[in-house]
Protein backbone atom coordinates (compact mmCIF):
# COMPACT_ATOMS: atom_id res chain seq x y z
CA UNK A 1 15.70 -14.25 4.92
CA UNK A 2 15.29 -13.54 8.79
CA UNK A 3 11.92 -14.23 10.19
CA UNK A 4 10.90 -10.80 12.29
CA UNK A 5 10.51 -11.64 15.94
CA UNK A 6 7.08 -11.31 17.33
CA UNK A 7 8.36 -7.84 19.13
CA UNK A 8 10.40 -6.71 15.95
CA UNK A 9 6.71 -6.92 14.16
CA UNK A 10 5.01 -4.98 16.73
CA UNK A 11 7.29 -2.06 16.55
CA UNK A 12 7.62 -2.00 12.91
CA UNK A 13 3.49 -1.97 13.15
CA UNK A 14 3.50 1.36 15.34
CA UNK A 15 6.48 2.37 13.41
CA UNK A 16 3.97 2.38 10.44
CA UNK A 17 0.89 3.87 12.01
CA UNK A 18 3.30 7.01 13.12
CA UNK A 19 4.92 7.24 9.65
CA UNK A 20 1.62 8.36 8.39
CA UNK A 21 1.46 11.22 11.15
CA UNK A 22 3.14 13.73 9.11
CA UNK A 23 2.42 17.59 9.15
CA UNK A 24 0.20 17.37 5.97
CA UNK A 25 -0.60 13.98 6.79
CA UNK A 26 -3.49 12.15 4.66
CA UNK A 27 -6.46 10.43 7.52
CA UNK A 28 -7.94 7.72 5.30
CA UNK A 29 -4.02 6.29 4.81
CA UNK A 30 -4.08 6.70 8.50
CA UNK A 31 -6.19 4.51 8.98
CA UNK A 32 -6.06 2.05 6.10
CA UNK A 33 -2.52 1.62 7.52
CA UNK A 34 -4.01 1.04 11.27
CA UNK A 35 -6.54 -1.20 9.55
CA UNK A 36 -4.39 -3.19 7.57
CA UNK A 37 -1.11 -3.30 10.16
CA UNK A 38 -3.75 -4.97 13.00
CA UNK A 39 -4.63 -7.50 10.67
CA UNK A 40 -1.36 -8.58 9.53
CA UNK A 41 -0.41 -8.31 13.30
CA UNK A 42 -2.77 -10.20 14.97
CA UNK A 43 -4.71 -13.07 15.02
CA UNK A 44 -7.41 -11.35 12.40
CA UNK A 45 -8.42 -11.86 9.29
CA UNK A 46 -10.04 -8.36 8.47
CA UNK A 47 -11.48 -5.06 10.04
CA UNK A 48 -13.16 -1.95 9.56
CA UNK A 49 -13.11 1.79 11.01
CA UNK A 50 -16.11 4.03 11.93
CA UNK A 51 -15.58 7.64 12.98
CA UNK A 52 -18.54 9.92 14.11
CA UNK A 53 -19.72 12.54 11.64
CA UNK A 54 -20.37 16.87 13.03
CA UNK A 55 -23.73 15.08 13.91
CA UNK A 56 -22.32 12.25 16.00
CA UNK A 57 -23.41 9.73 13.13
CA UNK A 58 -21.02 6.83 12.88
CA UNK A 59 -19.79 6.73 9.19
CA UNK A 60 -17.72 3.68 7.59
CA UNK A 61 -14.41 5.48 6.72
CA UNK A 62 -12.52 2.51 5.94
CA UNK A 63 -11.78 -1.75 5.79
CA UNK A 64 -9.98 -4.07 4.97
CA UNK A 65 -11.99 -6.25 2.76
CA UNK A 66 -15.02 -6.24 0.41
CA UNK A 67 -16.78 -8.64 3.18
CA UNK A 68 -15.89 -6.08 6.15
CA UNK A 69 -17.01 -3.66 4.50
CA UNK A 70 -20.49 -5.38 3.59
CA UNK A 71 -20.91 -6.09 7.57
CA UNK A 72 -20.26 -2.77 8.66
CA UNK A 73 -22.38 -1.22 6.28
CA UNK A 74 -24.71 -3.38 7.57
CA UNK A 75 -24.58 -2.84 11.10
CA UNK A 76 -24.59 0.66 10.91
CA UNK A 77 -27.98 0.64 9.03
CA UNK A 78 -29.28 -1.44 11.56
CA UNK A 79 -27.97 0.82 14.19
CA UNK A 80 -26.65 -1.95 16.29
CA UNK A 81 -23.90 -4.30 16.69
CA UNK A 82 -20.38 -4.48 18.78
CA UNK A 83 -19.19 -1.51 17.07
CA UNK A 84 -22.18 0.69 17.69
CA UNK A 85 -21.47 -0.45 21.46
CA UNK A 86 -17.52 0.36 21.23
CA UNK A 87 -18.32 3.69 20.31
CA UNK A 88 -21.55 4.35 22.19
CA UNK A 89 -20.10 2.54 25.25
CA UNK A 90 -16.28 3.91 25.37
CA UNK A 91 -15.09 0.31 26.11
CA UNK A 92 -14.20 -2.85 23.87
CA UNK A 93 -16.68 -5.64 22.99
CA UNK A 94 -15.51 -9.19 22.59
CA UNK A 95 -17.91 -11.54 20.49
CA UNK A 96 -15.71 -14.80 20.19
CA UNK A 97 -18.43 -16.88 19.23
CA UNK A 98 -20.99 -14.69 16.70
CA UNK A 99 -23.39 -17.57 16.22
CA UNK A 100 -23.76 -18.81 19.77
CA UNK A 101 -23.90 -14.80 21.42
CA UNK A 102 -24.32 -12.64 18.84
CA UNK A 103 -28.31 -12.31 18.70
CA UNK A 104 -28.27 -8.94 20.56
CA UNK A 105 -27.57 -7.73 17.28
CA UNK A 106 -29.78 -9.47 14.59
CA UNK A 107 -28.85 -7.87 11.86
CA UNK A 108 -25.37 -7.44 12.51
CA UNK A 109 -24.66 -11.54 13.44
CA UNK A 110 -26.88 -12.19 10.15
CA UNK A 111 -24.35 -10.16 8.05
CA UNK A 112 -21.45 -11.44 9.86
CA UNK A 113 -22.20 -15.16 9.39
CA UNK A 114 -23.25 -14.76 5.62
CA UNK A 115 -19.83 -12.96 5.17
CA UNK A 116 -18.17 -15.78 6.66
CA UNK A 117 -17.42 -13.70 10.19
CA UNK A 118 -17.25 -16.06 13.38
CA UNK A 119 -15.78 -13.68 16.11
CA UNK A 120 -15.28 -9.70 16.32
CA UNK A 121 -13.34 -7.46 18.31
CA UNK A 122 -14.34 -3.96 19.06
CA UNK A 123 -12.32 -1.14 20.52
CA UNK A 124 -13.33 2.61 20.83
CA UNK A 125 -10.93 5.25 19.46
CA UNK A 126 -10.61 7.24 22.61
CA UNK A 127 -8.99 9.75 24.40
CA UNK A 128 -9.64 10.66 28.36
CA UNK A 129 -13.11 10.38 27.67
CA UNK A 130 -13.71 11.58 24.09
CA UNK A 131 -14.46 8.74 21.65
CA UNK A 132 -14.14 9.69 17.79
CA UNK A 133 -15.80 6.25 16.63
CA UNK A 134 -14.15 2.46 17.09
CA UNK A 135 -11.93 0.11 15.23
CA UNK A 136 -13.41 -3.04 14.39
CA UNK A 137 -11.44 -6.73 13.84
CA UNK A 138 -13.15 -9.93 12.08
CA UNK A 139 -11.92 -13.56 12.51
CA UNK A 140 -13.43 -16.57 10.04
CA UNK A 141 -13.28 -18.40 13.17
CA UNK A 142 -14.55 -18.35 16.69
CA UNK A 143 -12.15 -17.00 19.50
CA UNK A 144 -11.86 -13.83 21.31
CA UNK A 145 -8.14 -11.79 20.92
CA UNK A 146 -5.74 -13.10 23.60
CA UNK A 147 -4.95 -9.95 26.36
CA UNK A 148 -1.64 -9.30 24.25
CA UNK A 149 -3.40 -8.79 21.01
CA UNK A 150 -6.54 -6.66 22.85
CA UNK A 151 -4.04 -4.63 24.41
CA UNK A 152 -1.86 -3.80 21.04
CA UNK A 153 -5.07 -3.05 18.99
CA UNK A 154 -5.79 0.02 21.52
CA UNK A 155 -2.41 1.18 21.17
CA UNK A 156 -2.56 0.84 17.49
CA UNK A 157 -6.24 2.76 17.81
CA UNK A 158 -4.77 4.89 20.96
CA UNK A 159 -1.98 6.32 18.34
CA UNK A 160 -3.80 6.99 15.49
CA UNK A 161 -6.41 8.96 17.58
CA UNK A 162 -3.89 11.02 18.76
CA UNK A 163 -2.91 11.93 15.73
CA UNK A 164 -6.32 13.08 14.58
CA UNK A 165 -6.97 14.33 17.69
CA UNK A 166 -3.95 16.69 17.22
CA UNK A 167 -4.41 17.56 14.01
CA UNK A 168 -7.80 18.75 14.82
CA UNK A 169 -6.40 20.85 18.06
CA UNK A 170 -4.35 22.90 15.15
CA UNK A 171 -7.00 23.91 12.81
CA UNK A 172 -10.31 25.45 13.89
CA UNK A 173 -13.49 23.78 14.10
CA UNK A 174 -15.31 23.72 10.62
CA UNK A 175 -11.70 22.87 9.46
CA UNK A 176 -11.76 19.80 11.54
CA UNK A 177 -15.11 19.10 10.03
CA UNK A 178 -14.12 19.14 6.92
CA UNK A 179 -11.58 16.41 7.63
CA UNK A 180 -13.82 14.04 8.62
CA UNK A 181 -15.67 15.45 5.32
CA UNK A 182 -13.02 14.86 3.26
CA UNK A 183 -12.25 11.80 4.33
CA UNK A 184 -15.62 10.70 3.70
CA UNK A 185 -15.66 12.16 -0.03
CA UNK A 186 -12.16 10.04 -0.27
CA UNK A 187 -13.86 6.47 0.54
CA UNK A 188 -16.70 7.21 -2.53
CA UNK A 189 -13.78 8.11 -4.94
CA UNK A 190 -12.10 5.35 -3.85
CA UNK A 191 -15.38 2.82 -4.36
CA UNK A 192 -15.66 4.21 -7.53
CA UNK A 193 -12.21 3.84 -8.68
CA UNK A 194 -12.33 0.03 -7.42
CA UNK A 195 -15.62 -0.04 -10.01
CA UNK A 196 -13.48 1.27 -12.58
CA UNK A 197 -10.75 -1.08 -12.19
CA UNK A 198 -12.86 -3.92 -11.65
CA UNK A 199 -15.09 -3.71 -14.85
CA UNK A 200 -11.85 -2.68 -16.96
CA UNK A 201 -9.62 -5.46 -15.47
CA UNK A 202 -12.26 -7.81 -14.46
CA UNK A 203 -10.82 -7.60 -11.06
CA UNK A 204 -12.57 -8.45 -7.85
CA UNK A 205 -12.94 -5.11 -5.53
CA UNK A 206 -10.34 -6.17 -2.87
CA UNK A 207 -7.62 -6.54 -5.79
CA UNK A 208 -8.94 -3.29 -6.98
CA UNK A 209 -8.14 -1.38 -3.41
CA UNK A 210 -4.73 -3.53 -3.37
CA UNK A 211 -4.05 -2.17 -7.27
CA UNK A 212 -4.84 1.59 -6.33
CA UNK A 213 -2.60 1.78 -2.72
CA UNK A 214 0.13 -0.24 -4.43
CA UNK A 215 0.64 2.70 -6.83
CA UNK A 216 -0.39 5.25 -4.40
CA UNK A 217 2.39 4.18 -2.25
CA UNK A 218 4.43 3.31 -5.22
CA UNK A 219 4.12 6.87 -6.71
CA UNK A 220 4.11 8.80 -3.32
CA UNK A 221 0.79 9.90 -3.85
CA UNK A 222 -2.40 10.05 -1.33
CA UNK A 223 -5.39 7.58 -1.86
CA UNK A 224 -7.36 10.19 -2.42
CA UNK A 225 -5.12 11.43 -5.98
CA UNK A 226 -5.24 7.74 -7.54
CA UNK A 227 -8.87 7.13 -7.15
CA UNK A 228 -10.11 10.04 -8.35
CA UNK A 229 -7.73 10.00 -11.61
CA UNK A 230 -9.06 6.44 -12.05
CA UNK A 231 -12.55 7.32 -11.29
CA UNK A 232 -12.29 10.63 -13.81
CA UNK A 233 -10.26 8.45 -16.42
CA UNK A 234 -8.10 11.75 -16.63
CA UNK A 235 -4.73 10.32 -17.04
CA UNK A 236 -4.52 8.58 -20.14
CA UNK A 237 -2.84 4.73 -19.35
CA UNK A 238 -3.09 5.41 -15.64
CA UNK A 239 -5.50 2.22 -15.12
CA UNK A 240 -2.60 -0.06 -17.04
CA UNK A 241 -0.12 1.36 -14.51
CA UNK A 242 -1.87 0.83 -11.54
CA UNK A 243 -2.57 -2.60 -12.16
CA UNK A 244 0.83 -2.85 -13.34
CA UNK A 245 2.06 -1.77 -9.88
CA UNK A 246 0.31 -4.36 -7.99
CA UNK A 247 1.64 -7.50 -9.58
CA UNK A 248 4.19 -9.63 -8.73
CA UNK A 249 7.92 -9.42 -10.73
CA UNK A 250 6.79 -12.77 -12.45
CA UNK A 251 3.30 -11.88 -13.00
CA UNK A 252 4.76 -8.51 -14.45
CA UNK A 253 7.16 -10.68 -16.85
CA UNK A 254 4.00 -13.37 -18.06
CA UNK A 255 1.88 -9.80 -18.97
CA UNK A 256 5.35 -8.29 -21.50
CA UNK A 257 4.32 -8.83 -24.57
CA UNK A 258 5.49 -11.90 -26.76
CA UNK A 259 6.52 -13.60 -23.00
C-alpha cells in the first residue's frame, strides 16, 4: 500500500470536513469529524470543541477522548483557560509548555497535567468578526504547532464554521437555536450510550464512542440515532452489533463462536 503524501492527507482532511456539509447535514458529526481529522492530521494527540449557547455560554459539544473531555469540562467550570481566551479573545492561544506557562489558568493547567496534557492549541471558530466558540488541540508533550499545522487547524475550523454559519443564515433564529440545542441534547445521549456500552461490554468510554460512530457510519445513520437506541435499549441486539462493527476482521473471527 501507498503511503498518502503529506498534501494528499490534507486534502482528503478538508475533503472530509465538507462531506459532512450536506443539505440535512448532522453538526455534532461535523465536528467530531473536524475534531478527529485535526488530530490524525497534525502533530496532536486529542482535542475538544466549545460553541456558545443563545446566552453566549460556552458549552462542550464535542472531543476526542475521555481525557479531553475531562479538561474541558474542567476549564469551562473554572471559567478560564486558552479556550475561554480563543473564544473570548477572537485569536489563537499557544501554550507549548502547560507546566512552565500555564498558571494563568489554575484550574485548567491542574486538569491538563493530571490528564497527561503538556501543550494546547487554541483557535476561535470565526467569521469576519463573529466567533461561535473555539476548537481546542492537546499534545502529551510540550511544543507549540509549527505555522503549517496552526494555519491548517483554522482552515479546518474556518470550514466547518461556514457551514454552520450557513446553515443558520437558512433557517430563522429560534431554529438556529435549536441547533445548537440539539446538538447539545446529542452529546448527553451519546454519554449515556458510551455508559451503556461500557457497563455491558466492560469497555472503556473512548472504545465506547469508537463502537457507536463505527456503526453510525457503518449503517449511514447520524450519532444522534445510535446513541439514543443504545441508551433506550430499543432495538433488541443493537449493542452486539455495534460492538461488532468496531472490531477488527480478526478480532471479529476470535469472537464466532467455536473459533
Amino acid at each position: 500500500m501507498i503511503e498518502k503524501s503529506r498534501d494528499q492527507r490534507v486534502a482528503d482532511a478538508f475533503v472530509a470536513v465538507a462531506d459532512t456539509l450536506i443539505a440535512d447535514f448532522d453538526i455534532i458529526d461535523l465536528l467530531h469529524t473536524l475534531i478527529n481529522e485535526c488530530v490524525e492530521l497534525l502533530d496532536v494527540d486529542a482535542g475538544g470543541l466549545v460553541l456558545a449557547d443563545e446566552q453566549g455560554d460556552l458549552q462542550l459539544v464535542a472531543s476526542s477522548s475521555e481525557q479531553a473531555h475531562l479538561v474541558e469540562i474542567m476549564q469551562l467550570n473554572a471559567g478560564a483557560g486558552p479556550c475561554v481566551d480563543a473564544f473570548t479573545k477572537g485569536h489563537a492561544v499557544t501554550v507549548g509548555d502547560i507546566e512552565l506557562d500555564g498558571d494563568t489558568w489554575p484550574a485548567f493547567q491542574a486538569a491538563a497535567l493530571a490528564q497527561g496534557f503538556h501543550a494546547v492549541f487554541a483557535t476561535p471558530m470565526r467569521l469576519r468578526g463573529q466567533v461561535l466558540g473555539a476548537l481546542n488541540l492537546f499534545s502529551t508533550a510540550p511544543g507549540g504547532p509549527t505555522e503549517q499545522d496552526a494555519v491548517i487547524a483554522q482552515a479546518l475550523a474556518d470550514i466547518a464554521t461556514i457551514g454552520i454559519l450557513q446553515e443558520r443564515s437558512i433557517r430563522e433564529s429560534h431554529i438556529l437555536n435549536e441547533q445548537l440545542q440539539r446538538a447539545l441534547e446529542s452529546r448527553v445521549l451519546i454519554e449515556q450510550a458510551k455508559g451503556v456500552l461500557a457497563a455491558v461490554h466492560e469497555l472503556d468510554m473512548d472504545q465506547a464512542f469508537r463502537a457507536l460512530r463505527d456503526y453510525a457510519r457503518a449503517n449511514r445513520l447520524t450519532l444522534r440515532t445510535v446513541a439514543e437506541q443504545v441508551a433506550e435499549r430499543s432495538v433488541e441486539g443493537l449493542l452486539d452489533a455495534v460492538l461488532a462493527a468496531s472490531r477488527t476482521p480478526s478480532e471479529r473471527v476470535r469472537s464466532t463462536p467455536g473459533s
